[in-house]
N, C-alpha and C. Protein backbone atom coordinates (compact mmCIF):
# COMPACT_ATOMS: atom_id res chain seq x y z
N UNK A 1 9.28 -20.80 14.96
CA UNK A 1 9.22 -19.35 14.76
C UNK A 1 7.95 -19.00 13.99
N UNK A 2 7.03 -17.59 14.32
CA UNK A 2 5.92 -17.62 14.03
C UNK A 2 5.99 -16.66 13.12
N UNK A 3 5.65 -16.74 11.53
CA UNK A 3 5.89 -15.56 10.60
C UNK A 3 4.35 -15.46 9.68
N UNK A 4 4.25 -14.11 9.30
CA UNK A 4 2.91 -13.83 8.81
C UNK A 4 3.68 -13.57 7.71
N UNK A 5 3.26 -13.90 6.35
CA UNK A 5 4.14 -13.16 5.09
C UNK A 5 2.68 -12.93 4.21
N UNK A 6 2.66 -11.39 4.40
CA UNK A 6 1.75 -10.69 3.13
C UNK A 6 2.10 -10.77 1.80
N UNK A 7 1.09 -10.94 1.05
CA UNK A 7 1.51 -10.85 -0.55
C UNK A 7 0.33 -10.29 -1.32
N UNK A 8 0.79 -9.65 -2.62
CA UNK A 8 -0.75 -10.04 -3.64
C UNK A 8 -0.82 -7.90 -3.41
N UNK A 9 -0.09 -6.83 -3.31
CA UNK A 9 -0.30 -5.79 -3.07
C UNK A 9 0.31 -5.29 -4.36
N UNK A 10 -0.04 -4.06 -4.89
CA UNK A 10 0.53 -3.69 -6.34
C UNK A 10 -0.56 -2.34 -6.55
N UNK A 11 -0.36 -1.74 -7.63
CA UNK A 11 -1.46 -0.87 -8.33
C UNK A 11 -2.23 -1.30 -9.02
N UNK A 12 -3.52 -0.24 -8.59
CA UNK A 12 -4.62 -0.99 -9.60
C UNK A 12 -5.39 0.77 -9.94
N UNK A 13 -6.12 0.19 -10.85
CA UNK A 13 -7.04 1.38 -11.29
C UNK A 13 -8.11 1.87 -10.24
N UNK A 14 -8.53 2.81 -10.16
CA UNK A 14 -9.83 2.83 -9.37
C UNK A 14 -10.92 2.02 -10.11
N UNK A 15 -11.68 1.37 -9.34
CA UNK A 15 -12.86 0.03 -10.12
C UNK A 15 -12.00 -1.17 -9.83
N UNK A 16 -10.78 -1.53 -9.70
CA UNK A 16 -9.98 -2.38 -9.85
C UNK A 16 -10.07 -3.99 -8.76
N UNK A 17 -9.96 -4.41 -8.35
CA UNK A 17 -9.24 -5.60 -7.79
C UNK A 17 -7.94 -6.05 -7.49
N UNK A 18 -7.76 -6.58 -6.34
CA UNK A 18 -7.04 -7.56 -5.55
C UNK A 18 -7.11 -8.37 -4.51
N UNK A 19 -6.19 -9.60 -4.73
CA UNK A 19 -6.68 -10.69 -3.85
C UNK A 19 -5.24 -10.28 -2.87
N UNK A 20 -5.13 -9.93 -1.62
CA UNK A 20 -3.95 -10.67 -0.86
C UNK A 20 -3.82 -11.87 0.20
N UNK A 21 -2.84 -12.23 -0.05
CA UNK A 21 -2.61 -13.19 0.75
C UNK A 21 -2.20 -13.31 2.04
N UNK A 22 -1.95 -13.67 3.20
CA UNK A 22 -1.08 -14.05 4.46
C UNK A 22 -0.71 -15.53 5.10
N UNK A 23 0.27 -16.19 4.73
CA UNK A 23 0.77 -17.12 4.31
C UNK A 23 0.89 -17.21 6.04
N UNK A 24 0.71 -18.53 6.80
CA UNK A 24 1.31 -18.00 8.60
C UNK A 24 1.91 -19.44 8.89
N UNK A 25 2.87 -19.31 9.36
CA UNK A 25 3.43 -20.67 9.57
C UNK A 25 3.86 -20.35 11.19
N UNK A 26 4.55 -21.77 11.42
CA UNK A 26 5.12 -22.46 12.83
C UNK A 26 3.84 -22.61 14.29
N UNK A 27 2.52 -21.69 14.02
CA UNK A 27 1.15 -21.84 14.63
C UNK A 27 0.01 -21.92 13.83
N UNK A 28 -0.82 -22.07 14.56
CA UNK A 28 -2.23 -21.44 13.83
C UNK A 28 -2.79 -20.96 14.74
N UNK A 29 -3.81 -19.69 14.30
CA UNK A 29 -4.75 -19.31 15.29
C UNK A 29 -6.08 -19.04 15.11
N UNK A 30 -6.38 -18.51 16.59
CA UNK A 30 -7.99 -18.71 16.36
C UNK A 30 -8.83 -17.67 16.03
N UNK A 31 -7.85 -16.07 15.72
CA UNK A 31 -8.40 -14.99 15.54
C UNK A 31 -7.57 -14.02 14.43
N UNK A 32 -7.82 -14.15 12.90
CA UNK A 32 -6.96 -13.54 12.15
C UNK A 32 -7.91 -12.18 11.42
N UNK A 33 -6.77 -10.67 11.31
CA UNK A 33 -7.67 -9.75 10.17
C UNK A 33 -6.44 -8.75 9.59
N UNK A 34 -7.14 -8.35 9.14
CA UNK A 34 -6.25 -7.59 7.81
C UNK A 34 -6.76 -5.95 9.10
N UNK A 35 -5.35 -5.21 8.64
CA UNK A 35 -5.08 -3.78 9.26
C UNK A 35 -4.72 -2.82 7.80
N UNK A 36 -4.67 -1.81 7.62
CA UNK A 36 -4.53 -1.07 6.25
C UNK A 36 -3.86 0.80 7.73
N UNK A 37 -2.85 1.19 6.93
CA UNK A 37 -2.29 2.71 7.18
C UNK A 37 -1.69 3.10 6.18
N UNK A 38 -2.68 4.41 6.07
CA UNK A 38 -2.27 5.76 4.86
C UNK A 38 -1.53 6.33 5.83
N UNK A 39 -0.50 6.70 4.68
CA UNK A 39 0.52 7.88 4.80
C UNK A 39 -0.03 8.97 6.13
N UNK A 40 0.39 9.13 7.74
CA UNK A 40 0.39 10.50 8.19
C UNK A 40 -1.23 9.69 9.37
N UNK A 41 -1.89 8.95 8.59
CA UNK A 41 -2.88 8.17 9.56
C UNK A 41 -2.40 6.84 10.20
N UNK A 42 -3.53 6.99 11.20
CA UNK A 42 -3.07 5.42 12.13
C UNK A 42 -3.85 4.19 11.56
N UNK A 43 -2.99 3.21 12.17
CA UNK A 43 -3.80 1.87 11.62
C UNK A 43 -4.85 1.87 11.75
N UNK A 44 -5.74 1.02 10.66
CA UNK A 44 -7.24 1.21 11.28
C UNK A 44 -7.76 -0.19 10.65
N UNK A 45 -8.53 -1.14 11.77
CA UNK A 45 -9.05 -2.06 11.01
C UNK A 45 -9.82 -2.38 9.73
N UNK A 46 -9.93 -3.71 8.92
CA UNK A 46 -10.34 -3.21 7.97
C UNK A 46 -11.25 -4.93 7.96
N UNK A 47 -11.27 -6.16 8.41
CA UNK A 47 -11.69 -7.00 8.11
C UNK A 47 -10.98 -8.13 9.23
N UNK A 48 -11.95 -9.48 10.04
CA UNK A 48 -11.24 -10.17 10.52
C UNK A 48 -12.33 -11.59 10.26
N UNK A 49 -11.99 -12.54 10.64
CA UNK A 49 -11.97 -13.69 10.61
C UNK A 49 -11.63 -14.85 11.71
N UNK A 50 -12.98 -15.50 12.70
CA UNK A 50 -12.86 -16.33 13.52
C UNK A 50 -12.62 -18.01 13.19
N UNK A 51 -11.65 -18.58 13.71
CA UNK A 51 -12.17 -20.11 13.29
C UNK A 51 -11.42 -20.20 12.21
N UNK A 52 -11.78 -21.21 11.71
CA UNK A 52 -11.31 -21.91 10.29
C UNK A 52 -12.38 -21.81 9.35
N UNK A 53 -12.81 -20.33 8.75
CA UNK A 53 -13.91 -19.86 7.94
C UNK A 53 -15.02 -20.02 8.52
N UNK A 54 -14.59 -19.38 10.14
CA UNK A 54 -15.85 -18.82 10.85
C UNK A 54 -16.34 -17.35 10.87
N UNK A 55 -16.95 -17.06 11.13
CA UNK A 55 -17.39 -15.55 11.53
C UNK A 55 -16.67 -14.64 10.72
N UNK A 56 -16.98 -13.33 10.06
CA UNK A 56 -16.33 -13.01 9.70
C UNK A 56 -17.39 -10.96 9.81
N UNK A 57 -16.26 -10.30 10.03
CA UNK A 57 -16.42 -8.96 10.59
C UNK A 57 -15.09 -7.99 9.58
N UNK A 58 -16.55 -6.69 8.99
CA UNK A 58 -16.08 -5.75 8.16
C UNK A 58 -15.90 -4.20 9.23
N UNK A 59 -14.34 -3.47 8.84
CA UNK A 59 -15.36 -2.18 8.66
C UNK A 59 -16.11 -1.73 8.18
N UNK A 60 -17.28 -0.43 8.28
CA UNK A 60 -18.00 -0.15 7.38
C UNK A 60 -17.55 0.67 5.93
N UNK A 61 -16.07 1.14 6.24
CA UNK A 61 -15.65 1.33 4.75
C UNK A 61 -15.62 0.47 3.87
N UNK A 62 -15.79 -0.82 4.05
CA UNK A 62 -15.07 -1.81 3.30
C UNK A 62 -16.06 -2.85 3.16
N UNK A 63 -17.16 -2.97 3.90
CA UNK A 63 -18.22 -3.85 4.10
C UNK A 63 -19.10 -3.77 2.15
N UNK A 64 -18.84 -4.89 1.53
CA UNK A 64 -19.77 -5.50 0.60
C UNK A 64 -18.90 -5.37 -0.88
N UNK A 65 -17.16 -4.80 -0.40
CA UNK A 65 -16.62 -4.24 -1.37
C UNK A 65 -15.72 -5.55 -1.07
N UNK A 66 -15.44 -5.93 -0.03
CA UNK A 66 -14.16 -7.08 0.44
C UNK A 66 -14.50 -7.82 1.30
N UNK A 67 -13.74 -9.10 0.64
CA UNK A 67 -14.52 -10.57 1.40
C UNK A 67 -12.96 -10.90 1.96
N UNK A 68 -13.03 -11.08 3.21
CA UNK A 68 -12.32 -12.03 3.99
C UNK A 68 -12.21 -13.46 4.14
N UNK A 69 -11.61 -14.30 3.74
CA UNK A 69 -11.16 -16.03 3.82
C UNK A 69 -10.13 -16.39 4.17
N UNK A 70 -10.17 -17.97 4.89
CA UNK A 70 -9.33 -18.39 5.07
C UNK A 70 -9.05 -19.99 4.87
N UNK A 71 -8.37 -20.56 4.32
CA UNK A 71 -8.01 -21.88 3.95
C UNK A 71 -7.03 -22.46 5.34
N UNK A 72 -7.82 -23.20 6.08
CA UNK A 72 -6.83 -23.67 7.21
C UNK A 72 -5.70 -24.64 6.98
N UNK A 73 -6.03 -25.33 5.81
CA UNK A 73 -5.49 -26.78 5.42
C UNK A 73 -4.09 -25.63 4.99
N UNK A 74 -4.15 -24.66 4.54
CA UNK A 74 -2.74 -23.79 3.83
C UNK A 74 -2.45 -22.83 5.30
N UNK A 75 -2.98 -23.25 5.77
CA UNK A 75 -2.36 -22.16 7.01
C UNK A 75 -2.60 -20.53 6.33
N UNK A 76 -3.28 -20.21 5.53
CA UNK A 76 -3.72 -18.92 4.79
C UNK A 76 -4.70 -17.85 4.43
N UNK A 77 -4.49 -16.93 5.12
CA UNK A 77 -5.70 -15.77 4.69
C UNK A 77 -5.92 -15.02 4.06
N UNK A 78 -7.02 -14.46 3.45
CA UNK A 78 -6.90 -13.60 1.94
C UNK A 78 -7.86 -12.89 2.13
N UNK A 79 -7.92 -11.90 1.47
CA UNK A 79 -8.54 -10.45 1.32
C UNK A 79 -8.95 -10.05 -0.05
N UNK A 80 -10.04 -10.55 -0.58
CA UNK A 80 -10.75 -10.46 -1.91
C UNK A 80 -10.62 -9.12 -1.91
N UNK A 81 -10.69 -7.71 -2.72
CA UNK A 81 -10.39 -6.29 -2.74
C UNK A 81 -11.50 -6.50 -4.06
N UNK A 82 -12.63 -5.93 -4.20
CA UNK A 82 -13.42 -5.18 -5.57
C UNK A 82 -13.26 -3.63 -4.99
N UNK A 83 -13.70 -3.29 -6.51
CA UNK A 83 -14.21 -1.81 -5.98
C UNK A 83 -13.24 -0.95 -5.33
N UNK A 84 -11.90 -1.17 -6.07
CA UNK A 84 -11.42 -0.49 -4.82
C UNK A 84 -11.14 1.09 -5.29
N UNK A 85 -11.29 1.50 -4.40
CA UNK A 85 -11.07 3.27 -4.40
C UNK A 85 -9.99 3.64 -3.78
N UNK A 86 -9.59 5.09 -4.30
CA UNK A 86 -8.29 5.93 -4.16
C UNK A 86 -7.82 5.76 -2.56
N UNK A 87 -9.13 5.85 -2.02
CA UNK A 87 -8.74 5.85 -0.91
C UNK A 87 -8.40 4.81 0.02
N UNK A 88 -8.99 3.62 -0.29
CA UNK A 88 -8.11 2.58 0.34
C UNK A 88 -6.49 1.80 -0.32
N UNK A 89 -5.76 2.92 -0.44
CA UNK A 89 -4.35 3.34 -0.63
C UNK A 89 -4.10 3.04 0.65
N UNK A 90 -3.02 2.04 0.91
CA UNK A 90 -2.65 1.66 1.82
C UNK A 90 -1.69 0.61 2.48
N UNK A 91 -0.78 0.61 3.31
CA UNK A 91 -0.21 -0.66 3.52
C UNK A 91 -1.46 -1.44 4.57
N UNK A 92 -0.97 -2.63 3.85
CA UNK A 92 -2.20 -3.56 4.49
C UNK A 92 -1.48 -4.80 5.11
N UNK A 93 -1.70 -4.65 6.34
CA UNK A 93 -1.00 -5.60 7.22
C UNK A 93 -1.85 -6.83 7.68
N UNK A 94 -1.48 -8.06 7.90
CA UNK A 94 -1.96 -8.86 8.54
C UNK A 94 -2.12 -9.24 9.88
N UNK A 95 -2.83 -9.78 10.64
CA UNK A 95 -2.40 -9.75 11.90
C UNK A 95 -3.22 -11.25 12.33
N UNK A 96 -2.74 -11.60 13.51
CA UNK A 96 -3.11 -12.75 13.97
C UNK A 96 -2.67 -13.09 15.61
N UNK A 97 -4.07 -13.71 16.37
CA UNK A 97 -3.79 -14.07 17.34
C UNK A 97 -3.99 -15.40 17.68
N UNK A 98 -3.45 -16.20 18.41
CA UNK A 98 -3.82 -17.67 18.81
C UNK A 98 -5.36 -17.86 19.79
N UNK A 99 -5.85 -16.50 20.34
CA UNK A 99 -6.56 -16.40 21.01
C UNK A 99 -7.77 -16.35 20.55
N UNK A 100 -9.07 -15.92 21.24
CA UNK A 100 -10.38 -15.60 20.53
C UNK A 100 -10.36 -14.29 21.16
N UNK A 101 -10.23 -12.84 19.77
CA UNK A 101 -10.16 -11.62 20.45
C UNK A 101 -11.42 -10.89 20.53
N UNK A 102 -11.40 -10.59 21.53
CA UNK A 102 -12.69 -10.20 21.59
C UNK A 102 -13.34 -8.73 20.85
N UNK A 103 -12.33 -7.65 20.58
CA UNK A 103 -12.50 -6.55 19.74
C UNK A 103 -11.44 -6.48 19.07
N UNK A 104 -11.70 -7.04 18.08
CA UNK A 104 -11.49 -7.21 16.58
C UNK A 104 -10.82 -6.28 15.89
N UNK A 105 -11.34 -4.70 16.34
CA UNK A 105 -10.62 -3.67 16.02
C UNK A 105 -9.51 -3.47 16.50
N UNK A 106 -9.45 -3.50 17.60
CA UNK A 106 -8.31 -2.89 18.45
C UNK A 106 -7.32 -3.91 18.29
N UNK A 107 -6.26 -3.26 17.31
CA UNK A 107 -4.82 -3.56 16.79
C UNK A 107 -3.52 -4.17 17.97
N UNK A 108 -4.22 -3.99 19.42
CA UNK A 108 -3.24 -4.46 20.12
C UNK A 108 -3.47 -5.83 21.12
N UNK A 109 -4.68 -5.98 20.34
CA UNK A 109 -5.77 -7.12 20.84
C UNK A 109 -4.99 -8.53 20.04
N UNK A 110 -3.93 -8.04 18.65
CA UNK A 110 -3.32 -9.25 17.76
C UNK A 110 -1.51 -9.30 18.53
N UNK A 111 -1.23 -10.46 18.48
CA UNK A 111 0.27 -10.69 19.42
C UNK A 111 1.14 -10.71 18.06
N UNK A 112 0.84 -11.44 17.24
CA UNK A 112 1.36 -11.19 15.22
C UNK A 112 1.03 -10.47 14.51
N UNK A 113 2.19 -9.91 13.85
CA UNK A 113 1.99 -9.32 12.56
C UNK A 113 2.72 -9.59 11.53
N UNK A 114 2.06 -9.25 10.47
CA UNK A 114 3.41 -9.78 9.23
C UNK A 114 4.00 -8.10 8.82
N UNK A 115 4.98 -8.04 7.58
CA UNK A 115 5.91 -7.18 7.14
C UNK A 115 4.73 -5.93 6.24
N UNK A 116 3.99 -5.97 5.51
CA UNK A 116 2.78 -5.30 5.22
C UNK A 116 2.98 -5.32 3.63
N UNK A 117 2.10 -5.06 2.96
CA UNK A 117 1.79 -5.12 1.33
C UNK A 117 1.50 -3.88 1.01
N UNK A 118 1.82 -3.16 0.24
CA UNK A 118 1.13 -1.82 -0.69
C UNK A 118 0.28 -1.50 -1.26
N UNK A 119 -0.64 -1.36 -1.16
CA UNK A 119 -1.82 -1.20 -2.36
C UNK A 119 -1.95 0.28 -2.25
N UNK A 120 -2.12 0.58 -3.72
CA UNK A 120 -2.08 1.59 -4.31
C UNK A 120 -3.27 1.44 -4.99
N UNK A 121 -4.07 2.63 -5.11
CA UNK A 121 -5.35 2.77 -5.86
C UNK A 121 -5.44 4.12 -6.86
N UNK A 122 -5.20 4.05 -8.17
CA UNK A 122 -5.02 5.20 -8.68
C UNK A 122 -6.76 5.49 -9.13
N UNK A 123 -6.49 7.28 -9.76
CA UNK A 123 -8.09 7.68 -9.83
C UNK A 123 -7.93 7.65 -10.82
């Protein structure tokens, strides 16, 4: 059975930090990224990751503020968060495909997802 389990989501200050996690067991794959949805908006990519700490692709909201990794030996991916602002308030989902996807963005391009994390960014 193939499960994504997010972790590492909570409040932080604006300026603040967080690391989350996505723990993935029973596969591994070859195309993993983090998804984030505010309240009333649609999912929208936010960061992905080819390989076993290959390639790695930002949105431009998020580009130089958050580093994407992954530890293959833990089956695990993480989402360094600096800088974070009010506005990336959000559940932040994981996602993952066994495949090599070719647009990264597009949320229906991943066959996994995990349960999602909270991050909250106060001003």
């Amino acid at each position: 059975q193939v499960q994504l389990v997010e972790t590492g989501g909570g409040l932080v200050q604006a300026g603040g930090s967080l690391r989350l996690s996505c723990a993935a067991s029973g596969r591994t794959f070859s195309t993993m990224g983090w998804f984030r949805q505010a309240p009333g908006k649609e999912r929208e990519f936010v960061a992905a990751i080819r390989g076993s700490g290959g390639a790695t692709y930002y949105a431009d909201s998020v580009k130089g503020r958050f580093t994407i990794s992954r530890n293959s030996a833990k089956n695990t991916m993480y989402l360094q968060m600096n800088s974070l602002k009010p506005e990336d308030t959000a559940v932040y989902y994981c996602a993952a495909d066994p495949s090599f996807v070719a647009n990264l963005p597009r949320a229906r391009a991943y066959k996994y997802w995990g349960q999602g994390t909270q991050v909250t960014v106060s001003s």
